[in-house]
N, C-alpha and C. Protein backbone atom coordinates (compact mmCIF):
# COMPACT_ATOMS: atom_id res chain seq x y z
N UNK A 1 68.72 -39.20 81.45
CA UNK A 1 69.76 -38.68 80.62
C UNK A 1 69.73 -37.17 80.53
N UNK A 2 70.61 -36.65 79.74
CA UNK A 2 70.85 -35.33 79.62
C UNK A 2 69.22 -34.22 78.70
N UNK A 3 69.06 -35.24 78.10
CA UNK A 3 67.74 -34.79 77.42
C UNK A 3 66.35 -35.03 78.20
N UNK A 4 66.54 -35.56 79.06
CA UNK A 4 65.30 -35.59 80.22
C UNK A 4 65.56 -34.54 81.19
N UNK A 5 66.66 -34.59 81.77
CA UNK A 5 67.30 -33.30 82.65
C UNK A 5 66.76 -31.72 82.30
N UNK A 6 67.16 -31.48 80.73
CA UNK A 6 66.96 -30.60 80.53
C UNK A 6 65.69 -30.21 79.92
N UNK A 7 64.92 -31.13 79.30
CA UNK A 7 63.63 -30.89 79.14
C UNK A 7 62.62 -30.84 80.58
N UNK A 8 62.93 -31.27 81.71
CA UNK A 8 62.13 -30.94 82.85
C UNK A 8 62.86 -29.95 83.19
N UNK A 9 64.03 -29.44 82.73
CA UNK A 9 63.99 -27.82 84.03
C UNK A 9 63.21 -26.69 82.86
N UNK A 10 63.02 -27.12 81.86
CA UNK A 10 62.73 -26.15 81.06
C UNK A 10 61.11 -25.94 81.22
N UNK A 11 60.83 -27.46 81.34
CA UNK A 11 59.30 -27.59 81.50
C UNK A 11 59.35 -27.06 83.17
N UNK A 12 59.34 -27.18 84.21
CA UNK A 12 59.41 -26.84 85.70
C UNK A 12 59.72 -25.37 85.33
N UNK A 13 60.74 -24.71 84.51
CA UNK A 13 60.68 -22.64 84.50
C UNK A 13 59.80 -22.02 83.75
N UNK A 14 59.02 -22.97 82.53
CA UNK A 14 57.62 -22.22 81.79
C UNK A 14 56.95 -22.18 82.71
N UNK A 15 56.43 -23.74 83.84
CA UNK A 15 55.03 -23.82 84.67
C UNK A 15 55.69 -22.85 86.07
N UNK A 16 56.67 -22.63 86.53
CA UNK A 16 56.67 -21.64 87.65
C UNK A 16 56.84 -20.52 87.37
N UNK A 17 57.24 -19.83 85.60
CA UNK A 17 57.24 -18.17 85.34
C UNK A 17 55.70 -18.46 85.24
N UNK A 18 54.54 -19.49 85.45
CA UNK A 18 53.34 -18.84 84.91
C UNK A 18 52.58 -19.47 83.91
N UNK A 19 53.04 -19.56 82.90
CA UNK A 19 52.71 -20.50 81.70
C UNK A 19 51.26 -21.57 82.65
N UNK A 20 50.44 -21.68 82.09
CA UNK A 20 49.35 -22.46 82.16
C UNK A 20 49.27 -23.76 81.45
N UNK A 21 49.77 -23.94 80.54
CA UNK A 21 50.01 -24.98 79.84
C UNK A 21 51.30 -24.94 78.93
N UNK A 22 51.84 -26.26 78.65
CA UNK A 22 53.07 -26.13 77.78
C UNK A 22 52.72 -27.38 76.95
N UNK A 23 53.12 -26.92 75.37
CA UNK A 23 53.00 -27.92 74.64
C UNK A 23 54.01 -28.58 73.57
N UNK A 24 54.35 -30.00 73.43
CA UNK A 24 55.65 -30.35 72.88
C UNK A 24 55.00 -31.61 71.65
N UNK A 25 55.82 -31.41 70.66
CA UNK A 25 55.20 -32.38 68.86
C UNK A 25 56.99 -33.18 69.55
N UNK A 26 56.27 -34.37 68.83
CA UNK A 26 57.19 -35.01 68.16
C UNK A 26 56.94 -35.71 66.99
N UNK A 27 58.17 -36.34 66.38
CA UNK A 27 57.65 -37.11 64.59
C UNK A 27 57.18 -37.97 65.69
N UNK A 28 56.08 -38.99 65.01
CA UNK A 28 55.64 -40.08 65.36
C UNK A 28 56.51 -41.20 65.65
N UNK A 29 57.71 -41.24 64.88
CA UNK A 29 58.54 -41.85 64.95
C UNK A 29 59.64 -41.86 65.21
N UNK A 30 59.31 -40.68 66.52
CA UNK A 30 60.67 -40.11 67.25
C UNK A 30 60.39 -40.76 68.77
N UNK A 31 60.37 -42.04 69.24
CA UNK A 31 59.79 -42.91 70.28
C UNK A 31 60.82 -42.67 71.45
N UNK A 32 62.21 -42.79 71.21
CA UNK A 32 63.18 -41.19 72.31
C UNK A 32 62.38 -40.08 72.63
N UNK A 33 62.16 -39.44 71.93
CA UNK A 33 61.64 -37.91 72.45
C UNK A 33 60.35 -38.55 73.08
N UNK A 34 59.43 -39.31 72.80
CA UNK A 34 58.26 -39.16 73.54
C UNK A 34 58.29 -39.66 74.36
N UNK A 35 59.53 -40.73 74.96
CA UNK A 35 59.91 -41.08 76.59
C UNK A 35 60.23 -39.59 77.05
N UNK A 36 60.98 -38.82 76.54
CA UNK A 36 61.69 -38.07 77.34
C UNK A 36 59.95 -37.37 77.82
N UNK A 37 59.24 -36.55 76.68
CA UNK A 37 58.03 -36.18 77.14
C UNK A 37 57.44 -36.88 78.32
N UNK A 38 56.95 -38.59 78.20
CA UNK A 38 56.28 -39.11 79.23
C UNK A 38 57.41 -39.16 80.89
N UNK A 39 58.06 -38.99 80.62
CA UNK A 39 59.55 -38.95 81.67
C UNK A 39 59.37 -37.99 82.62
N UNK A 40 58.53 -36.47 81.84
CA UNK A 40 58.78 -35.19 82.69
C UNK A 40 57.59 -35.08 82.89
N UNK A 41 56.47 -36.04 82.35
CA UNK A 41 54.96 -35.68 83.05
C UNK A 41 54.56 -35.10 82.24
N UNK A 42 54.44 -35.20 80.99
CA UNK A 42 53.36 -34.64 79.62
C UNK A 42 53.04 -36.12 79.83
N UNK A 43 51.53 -35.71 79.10
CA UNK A 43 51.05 -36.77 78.32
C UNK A 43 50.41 -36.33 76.77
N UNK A 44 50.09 -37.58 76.29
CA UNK A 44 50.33 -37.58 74.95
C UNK A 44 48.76 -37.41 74.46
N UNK A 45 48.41 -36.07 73.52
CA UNK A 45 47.32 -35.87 73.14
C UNK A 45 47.27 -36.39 71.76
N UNK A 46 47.98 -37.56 71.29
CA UNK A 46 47.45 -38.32 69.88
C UNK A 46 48.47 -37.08 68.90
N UNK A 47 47.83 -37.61 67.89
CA UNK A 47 48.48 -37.06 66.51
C UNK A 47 47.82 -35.33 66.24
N UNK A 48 48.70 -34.58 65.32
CA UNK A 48 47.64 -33.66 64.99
C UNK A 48 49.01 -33.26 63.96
N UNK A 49 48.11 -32.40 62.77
CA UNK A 49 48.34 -31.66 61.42
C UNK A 49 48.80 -30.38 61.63
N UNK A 50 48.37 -30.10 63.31
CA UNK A 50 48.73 -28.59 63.56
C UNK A 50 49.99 -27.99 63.29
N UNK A 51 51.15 -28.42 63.50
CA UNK A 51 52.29 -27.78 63.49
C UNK A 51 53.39 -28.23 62.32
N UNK A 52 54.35 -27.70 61.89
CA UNK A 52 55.26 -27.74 61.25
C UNK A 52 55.09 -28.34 60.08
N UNK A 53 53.80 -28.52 59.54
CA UNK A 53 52.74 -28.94 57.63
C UNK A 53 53.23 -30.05 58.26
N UNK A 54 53.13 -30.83 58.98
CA UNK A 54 53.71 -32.39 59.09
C UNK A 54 52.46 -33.16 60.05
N UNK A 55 52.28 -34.68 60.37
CA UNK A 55 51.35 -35.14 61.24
C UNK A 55 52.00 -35.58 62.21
N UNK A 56 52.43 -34.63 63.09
CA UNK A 56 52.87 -34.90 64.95
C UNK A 56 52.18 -35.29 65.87
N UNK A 57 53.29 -36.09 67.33
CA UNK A 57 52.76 -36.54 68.03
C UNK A 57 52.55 -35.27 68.98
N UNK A 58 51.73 -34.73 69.74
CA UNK A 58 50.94 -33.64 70.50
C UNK A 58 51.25 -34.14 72.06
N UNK A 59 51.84 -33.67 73.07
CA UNK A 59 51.96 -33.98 74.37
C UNK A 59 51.69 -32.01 74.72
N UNK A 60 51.15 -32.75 76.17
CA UNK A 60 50.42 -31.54 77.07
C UNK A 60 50.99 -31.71 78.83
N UNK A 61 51.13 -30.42 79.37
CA UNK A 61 51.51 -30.43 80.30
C UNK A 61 51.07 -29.34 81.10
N UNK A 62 49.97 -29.66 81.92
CA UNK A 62 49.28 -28.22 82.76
C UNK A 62 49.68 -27.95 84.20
N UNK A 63 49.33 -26.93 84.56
CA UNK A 63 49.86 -26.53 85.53
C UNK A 63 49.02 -27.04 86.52
């Protein structure tokens, strides 16, 4: 879909300007967004407190 499309060209122009790693939250209970993540080749580093005062799902994507 249109939200996979554009989340891999975005992810494919961070990792070829350079970027070493790219990192994407979702709510836990946003199970859309974390296809689209597993779709473009993140995978999913579990939960974390880190971002936005909330407990997100953590996906990683290295170069």
């Amino acid at each position: 879909g249109y939200a996979t499309e554009a989340a891999g060209a975005l992810l494919r122009a961070a990792l070829d300007g350079g970027l070493a790693r790219v990192l994407a939250v979702t709510y836990p209970e946003n199970v859309a967004s974390q296809r689209v993540c597993e779709r473009i080749g993140m995978r999913s580093l579990g939960l974390s407190d880190a971002y936005y005062n909330s407990t997100m799902e953590l996906f990683e994507r290295t170069a």
